[in-house]
PDB file of N, CA and C in Angstrom:
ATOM      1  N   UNK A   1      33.466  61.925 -54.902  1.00  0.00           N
ATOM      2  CA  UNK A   1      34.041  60.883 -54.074  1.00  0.00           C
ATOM      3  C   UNK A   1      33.845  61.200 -52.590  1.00  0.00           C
ATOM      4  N   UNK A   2      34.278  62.426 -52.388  1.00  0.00           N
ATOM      5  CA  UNK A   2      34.175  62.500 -50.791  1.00  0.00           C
ATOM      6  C   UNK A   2      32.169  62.841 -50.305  1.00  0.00           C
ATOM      7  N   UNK A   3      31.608  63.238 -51.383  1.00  0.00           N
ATOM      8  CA  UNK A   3      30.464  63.054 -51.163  1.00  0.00           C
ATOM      9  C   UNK A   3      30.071  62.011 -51.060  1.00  0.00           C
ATOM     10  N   UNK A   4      30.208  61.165 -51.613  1.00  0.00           N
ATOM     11  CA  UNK A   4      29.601  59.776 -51.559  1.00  0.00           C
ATOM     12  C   UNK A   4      30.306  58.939 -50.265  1.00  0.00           C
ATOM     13  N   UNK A   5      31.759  59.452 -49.684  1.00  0.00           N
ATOM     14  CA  UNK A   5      31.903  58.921 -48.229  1.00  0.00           C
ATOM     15  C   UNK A   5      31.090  59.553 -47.071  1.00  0.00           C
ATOM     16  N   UNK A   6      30.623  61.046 -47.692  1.00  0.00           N
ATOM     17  CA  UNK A   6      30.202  61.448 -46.312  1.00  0.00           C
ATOM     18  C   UNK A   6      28.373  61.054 -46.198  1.00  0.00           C
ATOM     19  N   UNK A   7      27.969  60.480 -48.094  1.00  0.00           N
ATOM     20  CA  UNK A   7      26.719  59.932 -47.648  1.00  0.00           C
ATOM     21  C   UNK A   7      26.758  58.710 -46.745  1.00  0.00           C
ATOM     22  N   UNK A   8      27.494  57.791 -47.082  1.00  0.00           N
ATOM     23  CA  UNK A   8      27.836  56.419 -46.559  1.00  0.00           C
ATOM     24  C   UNK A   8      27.728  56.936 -44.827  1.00  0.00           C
ATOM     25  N   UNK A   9      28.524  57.075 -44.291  1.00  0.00           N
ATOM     26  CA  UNK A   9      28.778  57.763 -43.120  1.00  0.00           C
ATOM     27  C   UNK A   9      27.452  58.235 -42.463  1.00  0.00           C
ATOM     28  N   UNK A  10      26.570  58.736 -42.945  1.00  0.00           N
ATOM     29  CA  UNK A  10      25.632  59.271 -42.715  1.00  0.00           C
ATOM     30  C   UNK A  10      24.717  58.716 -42.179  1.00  0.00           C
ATOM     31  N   UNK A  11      24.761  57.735 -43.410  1.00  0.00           N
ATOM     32  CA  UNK A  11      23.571  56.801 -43.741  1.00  0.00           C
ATOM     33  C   UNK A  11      23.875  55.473 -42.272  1.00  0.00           C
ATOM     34  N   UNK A  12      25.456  55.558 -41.774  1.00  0.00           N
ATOM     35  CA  UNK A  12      25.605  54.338 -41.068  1.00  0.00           C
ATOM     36  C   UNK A  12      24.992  55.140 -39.602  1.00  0.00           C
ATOM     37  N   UNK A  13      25.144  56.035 -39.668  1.00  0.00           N
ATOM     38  CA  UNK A  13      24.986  57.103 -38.163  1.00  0.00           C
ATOM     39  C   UNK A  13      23.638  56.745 -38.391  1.00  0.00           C
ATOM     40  N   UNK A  14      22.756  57.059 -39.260  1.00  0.00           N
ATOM     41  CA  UNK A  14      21.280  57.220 -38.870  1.00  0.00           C
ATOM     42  C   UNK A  14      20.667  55.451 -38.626  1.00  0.00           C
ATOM     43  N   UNK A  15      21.233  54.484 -38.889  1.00  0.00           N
ATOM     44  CA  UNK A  15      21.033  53.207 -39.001  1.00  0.00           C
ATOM     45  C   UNK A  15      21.316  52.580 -37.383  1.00  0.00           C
ATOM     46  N   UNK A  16      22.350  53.144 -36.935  1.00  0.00           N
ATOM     47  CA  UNK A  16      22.890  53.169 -35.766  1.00  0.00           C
ATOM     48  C   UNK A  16      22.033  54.091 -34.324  1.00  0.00           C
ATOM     49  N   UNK A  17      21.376  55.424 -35.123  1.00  0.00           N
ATOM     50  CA  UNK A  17      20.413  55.860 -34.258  1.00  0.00           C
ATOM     51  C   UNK A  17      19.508  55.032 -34.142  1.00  0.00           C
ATOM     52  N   UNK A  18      18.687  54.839 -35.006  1.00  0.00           N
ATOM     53  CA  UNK A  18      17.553  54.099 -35.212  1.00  0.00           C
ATOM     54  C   UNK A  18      17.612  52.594 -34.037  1.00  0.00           C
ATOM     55  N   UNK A  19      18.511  51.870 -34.823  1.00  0.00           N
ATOM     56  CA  UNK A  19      18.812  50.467 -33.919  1.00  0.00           C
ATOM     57  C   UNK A  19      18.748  51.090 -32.510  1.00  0.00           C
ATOM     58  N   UNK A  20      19.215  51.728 -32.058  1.00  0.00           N
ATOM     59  CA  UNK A  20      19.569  52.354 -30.340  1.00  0.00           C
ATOM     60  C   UNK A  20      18.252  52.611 -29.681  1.00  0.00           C
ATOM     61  N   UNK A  21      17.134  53.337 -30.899  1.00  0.00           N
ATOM     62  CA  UNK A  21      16.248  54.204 -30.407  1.00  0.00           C
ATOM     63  C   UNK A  21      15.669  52.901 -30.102  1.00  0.00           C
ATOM     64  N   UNK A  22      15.598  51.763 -31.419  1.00  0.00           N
ATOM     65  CA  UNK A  22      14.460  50.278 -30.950  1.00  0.00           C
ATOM     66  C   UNK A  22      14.743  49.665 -30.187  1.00  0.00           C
ATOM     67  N   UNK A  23      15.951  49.724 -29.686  1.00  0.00           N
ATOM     68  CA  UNK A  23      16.454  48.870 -28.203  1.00  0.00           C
ATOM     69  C   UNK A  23      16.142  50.002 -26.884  1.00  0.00           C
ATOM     70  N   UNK A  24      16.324  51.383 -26.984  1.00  0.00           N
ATOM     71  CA  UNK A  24      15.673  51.488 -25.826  1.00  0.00           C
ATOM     72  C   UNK A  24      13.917  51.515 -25.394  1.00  0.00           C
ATOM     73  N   UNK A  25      13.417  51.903 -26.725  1.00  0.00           N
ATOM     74  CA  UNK A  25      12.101  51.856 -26.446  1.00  0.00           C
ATOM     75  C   UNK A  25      11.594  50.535 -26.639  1.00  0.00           C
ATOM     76  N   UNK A  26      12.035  49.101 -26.959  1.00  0.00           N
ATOM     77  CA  UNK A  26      11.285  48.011 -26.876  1.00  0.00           C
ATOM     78  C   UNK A  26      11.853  47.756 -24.742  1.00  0.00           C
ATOM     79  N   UNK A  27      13.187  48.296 -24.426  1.00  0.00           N
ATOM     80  CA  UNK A  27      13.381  47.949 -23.281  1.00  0.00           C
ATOM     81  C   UNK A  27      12.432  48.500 -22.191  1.00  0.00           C
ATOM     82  N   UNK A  28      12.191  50.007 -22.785  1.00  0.00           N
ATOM     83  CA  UNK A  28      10.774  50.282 -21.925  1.00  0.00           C
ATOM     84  C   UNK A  28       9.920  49.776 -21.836  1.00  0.00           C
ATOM     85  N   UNK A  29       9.033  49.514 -22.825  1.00  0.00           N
ATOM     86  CA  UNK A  29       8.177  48.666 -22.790  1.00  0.00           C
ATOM     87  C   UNK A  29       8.067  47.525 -22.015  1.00  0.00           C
ATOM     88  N   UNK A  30       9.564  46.917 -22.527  1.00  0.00           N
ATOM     89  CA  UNK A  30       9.327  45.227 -21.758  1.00  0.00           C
ATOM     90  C   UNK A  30       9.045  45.006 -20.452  1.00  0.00           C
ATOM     91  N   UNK A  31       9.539  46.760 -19.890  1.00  0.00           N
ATOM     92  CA  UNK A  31       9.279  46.739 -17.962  1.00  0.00           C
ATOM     93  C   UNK A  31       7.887  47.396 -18.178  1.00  0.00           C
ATOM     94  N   UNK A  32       6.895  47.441 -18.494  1.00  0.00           N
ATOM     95  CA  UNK A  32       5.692  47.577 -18.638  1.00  0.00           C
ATOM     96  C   UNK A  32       4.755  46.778 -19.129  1.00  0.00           C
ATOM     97  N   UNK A  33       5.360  45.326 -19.291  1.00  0.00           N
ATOM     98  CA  UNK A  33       4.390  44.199 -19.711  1.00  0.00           C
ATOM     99  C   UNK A  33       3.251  43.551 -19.039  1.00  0.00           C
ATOM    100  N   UNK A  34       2.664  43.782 -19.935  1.00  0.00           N
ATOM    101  CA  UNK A  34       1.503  43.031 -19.159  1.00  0.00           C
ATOM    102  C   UNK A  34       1.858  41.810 -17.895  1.00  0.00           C
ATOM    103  N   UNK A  35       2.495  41.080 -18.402  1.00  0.00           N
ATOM    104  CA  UNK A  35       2.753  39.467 -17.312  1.00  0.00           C
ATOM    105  C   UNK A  35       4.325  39.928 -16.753  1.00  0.00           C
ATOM    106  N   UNK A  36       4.491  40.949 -16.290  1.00  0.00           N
ATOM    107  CA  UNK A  36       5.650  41.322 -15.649  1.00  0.00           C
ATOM    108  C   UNK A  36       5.393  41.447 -14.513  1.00  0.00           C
ATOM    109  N   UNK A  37       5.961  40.479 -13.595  1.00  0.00           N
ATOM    110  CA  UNK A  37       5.884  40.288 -11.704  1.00  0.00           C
ATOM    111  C   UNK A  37       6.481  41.541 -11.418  1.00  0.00           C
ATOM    112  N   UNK A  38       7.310  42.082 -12.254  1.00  0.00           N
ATOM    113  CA  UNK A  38       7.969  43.215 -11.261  1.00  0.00           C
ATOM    114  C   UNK A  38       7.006  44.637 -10.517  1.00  0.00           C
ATOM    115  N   UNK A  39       5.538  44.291 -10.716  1.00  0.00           N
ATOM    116  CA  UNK A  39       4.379  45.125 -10.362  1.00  0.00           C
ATOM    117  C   UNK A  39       5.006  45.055  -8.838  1.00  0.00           C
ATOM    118  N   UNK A  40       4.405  46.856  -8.542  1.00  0.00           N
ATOM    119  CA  UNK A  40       5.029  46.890  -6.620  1.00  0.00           C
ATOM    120  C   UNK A  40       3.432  47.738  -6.348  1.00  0.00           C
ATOM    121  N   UNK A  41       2.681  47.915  -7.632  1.00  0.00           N
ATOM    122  CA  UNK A  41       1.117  48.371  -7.389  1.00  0.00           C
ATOM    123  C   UNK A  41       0.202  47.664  -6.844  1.00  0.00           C
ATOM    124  N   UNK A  42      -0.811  47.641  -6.774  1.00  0.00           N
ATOM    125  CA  UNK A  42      -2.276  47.207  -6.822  1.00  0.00           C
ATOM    126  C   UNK A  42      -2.688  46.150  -7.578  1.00  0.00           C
ATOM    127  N   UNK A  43      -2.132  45.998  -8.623  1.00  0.00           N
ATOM    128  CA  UNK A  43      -2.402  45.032  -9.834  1.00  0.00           C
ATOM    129  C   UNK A  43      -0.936  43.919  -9.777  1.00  0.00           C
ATOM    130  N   UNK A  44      -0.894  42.802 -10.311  1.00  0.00           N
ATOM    131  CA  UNK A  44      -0.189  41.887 -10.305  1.00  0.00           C
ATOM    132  C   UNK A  44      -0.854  40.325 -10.910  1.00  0.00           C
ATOM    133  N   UNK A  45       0.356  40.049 -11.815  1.00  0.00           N
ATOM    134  CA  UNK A  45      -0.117  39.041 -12.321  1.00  0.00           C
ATOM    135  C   UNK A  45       0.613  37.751 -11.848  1.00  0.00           C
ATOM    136  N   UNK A  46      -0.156  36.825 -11.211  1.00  0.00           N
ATOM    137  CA  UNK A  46       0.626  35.816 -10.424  1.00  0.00           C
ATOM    138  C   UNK A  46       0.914  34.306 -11.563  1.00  0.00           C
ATOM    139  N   UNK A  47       0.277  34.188 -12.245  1.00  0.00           N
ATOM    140  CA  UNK A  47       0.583  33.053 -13.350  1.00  0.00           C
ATOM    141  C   UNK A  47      -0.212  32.719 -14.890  1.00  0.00           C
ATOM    142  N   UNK A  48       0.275  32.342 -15.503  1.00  0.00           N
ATOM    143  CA  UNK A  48      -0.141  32.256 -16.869  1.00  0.00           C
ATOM    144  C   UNK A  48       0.012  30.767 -17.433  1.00  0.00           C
ATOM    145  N   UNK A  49      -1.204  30.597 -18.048  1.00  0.00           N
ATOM    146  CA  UNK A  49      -1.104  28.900 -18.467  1.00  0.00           C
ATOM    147  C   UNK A  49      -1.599  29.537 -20.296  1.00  0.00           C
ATOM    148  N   UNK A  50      -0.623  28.746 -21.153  1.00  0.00           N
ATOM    149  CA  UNK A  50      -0.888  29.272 -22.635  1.00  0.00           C
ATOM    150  C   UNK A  50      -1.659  27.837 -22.827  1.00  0.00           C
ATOM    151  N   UNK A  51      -3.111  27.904 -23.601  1.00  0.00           N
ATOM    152  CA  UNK A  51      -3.712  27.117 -23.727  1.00  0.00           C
ATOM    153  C   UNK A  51      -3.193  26.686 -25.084  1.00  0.00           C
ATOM    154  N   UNK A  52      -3.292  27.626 -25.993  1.00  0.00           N
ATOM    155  CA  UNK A  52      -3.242  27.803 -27.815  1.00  0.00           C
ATOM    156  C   UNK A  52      -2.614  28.608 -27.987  1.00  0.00           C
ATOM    157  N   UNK A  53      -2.145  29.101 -29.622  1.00  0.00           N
ATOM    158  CA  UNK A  53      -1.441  30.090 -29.574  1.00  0.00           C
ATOM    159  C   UNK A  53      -2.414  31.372 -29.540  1.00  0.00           C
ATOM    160  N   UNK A  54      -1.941  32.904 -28.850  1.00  0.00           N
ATOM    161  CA  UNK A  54      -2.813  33.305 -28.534  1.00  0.00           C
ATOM    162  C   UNK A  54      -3.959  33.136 -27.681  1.00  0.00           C
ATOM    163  N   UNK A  55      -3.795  32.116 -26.700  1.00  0.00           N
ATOM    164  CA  UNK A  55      -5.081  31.866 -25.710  1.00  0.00           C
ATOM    165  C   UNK A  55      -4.541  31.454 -24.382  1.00  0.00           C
ATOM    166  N   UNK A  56      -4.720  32.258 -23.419  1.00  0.00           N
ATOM    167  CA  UNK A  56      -4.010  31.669 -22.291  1.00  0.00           C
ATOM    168  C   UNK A  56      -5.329  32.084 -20.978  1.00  0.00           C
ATOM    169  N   UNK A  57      -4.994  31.616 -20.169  1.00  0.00           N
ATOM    170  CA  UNK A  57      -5.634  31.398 -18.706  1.00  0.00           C
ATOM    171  C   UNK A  57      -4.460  32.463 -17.912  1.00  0.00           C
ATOM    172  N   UNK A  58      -5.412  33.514 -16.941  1.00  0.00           N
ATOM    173  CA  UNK A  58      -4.498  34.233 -16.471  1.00  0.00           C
ATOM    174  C   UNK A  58      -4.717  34.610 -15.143  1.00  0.00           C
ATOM    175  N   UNK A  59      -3.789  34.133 -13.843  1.00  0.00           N
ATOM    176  CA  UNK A  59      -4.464  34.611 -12.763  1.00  0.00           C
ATOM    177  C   UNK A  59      -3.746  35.819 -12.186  1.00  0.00           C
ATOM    178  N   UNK A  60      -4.886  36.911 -11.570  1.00  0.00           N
ATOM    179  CA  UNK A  60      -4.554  38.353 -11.064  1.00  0.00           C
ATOM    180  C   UNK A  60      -4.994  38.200  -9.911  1.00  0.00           C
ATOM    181  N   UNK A  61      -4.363  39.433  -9.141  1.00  0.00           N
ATOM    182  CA  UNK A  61      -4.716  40.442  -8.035  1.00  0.00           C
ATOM    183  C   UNK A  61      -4.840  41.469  -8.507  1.00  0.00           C
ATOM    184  N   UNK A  62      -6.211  42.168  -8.415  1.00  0.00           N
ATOM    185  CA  UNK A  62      -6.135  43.522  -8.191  1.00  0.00           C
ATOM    186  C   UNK A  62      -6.909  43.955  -6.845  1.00  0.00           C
ATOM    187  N   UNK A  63      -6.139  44.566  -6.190  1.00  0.00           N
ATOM    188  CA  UNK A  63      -6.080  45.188  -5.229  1.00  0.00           C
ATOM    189  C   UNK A  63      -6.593  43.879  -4.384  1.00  0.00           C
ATOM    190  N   UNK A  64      -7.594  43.584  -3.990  1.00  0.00           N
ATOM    191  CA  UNK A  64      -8.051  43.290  -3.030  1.00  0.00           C
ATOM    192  C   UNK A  64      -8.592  41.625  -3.072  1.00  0.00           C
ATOM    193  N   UNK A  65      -8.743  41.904  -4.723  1.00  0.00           N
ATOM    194  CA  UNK A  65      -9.857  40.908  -5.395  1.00  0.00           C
ATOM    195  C   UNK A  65      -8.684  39.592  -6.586  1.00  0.00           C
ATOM    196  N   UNK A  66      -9.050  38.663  -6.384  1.00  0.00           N
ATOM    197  CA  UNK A  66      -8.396  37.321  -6.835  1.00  0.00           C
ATOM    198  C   UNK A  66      -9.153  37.152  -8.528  1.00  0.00           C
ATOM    199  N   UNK A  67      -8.771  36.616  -9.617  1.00  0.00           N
ATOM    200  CA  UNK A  67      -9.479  36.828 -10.688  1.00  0.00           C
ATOM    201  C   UNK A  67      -8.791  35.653 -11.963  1.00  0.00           C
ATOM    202  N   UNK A  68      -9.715  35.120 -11.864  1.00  0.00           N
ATOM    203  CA  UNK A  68      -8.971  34.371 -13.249  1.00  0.00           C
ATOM    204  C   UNK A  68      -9.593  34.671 -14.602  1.00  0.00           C
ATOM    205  N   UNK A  69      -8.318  34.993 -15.819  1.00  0.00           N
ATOM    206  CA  UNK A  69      -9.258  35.375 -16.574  1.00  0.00           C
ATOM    207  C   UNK A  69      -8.404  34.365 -18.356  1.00  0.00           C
ATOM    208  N   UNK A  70      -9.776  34.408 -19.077  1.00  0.00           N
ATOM    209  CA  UNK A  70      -9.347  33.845 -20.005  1.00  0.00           C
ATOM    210  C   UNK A  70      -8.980  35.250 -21.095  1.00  0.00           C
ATOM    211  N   UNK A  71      -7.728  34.718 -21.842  1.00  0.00           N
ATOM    212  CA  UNK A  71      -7.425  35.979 -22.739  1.00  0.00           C
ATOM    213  C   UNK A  71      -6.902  35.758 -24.002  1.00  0.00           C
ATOM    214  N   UNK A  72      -7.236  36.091 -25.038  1.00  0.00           N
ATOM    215  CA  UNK A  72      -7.167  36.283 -26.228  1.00  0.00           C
ATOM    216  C   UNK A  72      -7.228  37.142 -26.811  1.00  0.00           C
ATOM    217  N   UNK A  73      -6.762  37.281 -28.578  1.00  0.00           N
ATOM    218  CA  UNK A  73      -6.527  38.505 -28.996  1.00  0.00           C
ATOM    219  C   UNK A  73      -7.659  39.329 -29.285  1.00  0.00           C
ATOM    220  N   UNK A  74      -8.560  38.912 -28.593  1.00  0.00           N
ATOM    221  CA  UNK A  74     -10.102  39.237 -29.253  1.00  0.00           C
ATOM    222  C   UNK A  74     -10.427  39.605 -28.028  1.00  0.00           C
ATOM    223  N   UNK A  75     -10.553  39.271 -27.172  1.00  0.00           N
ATOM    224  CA  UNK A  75     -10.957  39.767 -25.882  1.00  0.00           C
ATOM    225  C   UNK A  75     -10.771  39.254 -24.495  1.00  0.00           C
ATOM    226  N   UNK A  76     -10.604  39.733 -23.583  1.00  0.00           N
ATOM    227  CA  UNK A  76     -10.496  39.232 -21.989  1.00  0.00           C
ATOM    228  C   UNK A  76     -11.889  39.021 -21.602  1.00  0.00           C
ATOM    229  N   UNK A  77     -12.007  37.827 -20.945  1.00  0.00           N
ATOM    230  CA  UNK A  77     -13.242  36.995 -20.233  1.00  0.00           C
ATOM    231  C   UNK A  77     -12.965  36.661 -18.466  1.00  0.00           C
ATOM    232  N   UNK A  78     -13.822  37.244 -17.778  1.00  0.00           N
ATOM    233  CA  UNK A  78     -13.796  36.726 -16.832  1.00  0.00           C
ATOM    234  C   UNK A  78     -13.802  35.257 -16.262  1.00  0.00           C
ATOM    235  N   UNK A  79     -13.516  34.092 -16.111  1.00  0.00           N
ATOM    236  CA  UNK A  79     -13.800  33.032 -15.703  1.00  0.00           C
ATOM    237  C   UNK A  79     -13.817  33.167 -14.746  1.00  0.00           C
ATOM    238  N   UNK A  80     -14.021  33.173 -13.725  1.00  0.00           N
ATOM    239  CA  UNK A  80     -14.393  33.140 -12.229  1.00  0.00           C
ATOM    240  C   UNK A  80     -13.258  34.038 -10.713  1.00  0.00           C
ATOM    241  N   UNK A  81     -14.324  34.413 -10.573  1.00  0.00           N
ATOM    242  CA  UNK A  81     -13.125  35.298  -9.107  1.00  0.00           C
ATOM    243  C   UNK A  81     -12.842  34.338  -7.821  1.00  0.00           C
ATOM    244  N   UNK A  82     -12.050  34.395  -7.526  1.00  0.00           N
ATOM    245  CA  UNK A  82     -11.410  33.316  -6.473  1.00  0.00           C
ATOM    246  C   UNK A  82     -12.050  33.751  -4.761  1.00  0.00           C
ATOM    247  N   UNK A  83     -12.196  32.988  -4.103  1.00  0.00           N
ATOM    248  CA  UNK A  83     -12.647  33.564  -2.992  1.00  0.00           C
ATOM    249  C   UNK A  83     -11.380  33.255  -1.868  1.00  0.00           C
ATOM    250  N   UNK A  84     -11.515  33.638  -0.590  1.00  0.00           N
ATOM    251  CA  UNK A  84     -10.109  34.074  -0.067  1.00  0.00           C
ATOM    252  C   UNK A  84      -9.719  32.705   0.478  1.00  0.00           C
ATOM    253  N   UNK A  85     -10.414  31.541   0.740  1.00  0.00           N
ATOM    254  CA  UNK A  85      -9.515  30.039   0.632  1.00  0.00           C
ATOM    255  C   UNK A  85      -8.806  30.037  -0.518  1.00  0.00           C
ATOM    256  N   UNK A  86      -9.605  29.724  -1.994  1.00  0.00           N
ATOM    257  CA  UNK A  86      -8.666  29.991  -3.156  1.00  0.00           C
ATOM    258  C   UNK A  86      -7.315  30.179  -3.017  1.00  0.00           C
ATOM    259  N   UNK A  87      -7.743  32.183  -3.008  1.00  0.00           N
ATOM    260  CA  UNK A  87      -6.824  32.782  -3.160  1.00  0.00           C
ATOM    261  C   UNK A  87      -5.245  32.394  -1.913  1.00  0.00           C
ATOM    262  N   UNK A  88      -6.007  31.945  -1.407  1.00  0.00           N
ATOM    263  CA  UNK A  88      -4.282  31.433  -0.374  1.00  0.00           C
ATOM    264  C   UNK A  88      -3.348  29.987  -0.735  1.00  0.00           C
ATOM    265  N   UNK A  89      -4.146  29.578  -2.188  1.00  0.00           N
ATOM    266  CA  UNK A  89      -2.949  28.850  -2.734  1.00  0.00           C
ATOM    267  C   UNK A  89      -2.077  29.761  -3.912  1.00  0.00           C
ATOM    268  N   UNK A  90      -2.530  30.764  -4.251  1.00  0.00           N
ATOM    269  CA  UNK A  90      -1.762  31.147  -4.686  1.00  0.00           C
ATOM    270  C   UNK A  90      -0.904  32.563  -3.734  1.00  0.00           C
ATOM    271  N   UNK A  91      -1.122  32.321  -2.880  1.00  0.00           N
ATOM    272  CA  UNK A  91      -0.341  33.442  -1.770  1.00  0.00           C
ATOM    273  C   UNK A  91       0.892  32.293  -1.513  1.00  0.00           C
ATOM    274  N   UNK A  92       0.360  31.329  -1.144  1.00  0.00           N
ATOM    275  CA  UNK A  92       1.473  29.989  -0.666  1.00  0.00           C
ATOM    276  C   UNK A  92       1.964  29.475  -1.852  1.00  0.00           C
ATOM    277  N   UNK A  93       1.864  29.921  -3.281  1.00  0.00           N
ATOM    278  CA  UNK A  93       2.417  29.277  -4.319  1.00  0.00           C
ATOM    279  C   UNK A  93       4.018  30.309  -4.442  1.00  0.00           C
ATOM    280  N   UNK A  94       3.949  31.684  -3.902  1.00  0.00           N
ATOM    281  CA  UNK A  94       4.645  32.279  -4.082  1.00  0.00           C
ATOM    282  C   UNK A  94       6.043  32.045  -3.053  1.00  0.00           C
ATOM    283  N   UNK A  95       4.979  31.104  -1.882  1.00  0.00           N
ATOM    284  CA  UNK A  95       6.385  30.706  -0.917  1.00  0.00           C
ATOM    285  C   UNK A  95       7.055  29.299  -1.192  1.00  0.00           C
ATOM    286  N   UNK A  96       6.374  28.530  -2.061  1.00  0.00           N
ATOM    287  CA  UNK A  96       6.690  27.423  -2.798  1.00  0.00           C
ATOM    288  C   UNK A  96       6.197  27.344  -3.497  1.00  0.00           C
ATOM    289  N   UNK A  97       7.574  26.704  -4.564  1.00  0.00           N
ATOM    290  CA  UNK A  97       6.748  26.486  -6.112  1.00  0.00           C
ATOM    291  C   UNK A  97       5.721  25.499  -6.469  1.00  0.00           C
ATOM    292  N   UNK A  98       4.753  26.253  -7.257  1.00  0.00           N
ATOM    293  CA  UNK A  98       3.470  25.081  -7.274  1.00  0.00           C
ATOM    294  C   UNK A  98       3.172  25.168  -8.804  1.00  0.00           C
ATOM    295  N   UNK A  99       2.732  23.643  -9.470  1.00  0.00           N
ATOM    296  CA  UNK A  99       2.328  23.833 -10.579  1.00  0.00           C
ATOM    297  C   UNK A  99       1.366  24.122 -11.172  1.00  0.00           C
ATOM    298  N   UNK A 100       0.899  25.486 -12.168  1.00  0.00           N
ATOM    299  CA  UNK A 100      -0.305  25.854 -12.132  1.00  0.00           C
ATOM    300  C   UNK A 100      -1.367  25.050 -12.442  1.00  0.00           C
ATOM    301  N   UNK A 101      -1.452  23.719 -13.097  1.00  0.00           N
ATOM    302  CA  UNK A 101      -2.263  23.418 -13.411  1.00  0.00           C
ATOM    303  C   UNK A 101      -2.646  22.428 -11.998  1.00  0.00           C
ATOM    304  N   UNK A 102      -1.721  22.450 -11.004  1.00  0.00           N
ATOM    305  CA  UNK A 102      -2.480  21.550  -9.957  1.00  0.00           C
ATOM    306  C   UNK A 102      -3.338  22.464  -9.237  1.00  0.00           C
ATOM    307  N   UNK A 103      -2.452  23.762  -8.913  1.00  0.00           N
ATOM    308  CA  UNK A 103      -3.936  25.016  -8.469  1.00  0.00           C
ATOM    309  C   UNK A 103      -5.059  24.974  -8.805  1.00  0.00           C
ATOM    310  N   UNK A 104      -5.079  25.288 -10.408  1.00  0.00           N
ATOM    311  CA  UNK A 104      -6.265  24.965 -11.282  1.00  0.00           C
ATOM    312  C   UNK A 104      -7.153  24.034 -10.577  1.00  0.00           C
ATOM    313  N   UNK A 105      -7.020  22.759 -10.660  1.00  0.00           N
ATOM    314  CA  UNK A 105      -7.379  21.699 -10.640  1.00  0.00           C
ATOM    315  C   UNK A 105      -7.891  21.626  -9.135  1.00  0.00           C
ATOM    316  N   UNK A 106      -7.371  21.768  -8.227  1.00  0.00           N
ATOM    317  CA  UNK A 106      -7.580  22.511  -6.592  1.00  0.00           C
ATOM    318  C   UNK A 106      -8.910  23.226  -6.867  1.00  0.00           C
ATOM    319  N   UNK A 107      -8.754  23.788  -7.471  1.00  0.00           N
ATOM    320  CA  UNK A 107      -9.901  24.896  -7.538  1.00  0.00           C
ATOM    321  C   UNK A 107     -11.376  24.629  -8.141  1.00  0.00           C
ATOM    322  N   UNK A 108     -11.003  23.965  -9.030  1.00  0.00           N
ATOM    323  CA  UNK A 108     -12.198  23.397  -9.675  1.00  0.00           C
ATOM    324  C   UNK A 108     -13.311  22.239  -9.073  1.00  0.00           C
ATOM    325  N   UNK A 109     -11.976  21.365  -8.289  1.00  0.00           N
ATOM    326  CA  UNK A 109     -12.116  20.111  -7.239  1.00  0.00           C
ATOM    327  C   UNK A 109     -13.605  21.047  -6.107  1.00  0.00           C
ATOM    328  N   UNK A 110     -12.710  22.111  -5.852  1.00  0.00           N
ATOM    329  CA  UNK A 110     -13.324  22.842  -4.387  1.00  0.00           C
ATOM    330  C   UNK A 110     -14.446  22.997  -5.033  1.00  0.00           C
ATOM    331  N   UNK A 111     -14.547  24.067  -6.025  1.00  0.00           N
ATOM    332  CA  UNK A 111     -15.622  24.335  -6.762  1.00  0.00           C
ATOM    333  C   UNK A 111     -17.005  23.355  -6.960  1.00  0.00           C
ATOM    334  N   UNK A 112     -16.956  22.053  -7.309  1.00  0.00           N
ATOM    335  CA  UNK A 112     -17.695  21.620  -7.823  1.00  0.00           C
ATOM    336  C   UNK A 112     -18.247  20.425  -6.600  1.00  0.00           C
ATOM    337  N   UNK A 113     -17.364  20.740  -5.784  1.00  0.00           N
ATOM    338  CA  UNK A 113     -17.661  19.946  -4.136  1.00  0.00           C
ATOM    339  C   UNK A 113     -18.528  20.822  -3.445  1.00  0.00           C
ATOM    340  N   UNK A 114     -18.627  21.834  -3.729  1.00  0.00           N
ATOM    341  CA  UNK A 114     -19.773  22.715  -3.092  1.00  0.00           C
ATOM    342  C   UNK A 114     -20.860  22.742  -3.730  1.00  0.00           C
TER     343      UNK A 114
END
């Protein structure tokens, strides 16, 4: 009898570790996500448009350089690097809210006018 309380007991402690351990290590993670603004580096991801499931349009900074890229579970594609007109709607998207697909669309406009 008292064996079988102190398995019970046991069994709730290690159930209770476990749960703790997956909440702190999914919480790490989550501040290491890929599409997490809270970047204070070099890299930064300024917006995400989900096309499909699994397929989204993604625009970056890294370091210096503007980048839109298409991404899926299969692989990341470059679609085109932004040049520094571009890139200053999304510098000014950050001082007002803008909807990504009118950026987009900005961009493509410019694009195909040249």
């Amino acid at each position: 009898m008292l064996g079988d309380i102190l398995s019970l007991i046991s069994m709730i402690a290690s159930i209770a570790l476990i749960c703790f351990l997956a909440y702190f290590v999914t919480k790490k993670m989550g501040a290491n996500n890929l599409f997490s603004n809270q970047s204070e580096g070099k890299m930064r991801v300024y917006d995400r448009l989900i096309l499909a499931p699994n397929k989204s349009l993604v625009v970056v900074k890294i370091a210096e350089r503007w980048l839109v890229l298409g991404v899926s579970n299969e692989n990341i594609s470059l679609i085109t690097e932004l040049d520094a007109e571009q890139s200053k709607l999304w510098l000014e998207k950050e001082q007002i809210s803008s909807n990504f697909t009118d950026v987009i669309a900005n961009i493509i406009n410019k694009k195909g006018g040249k």
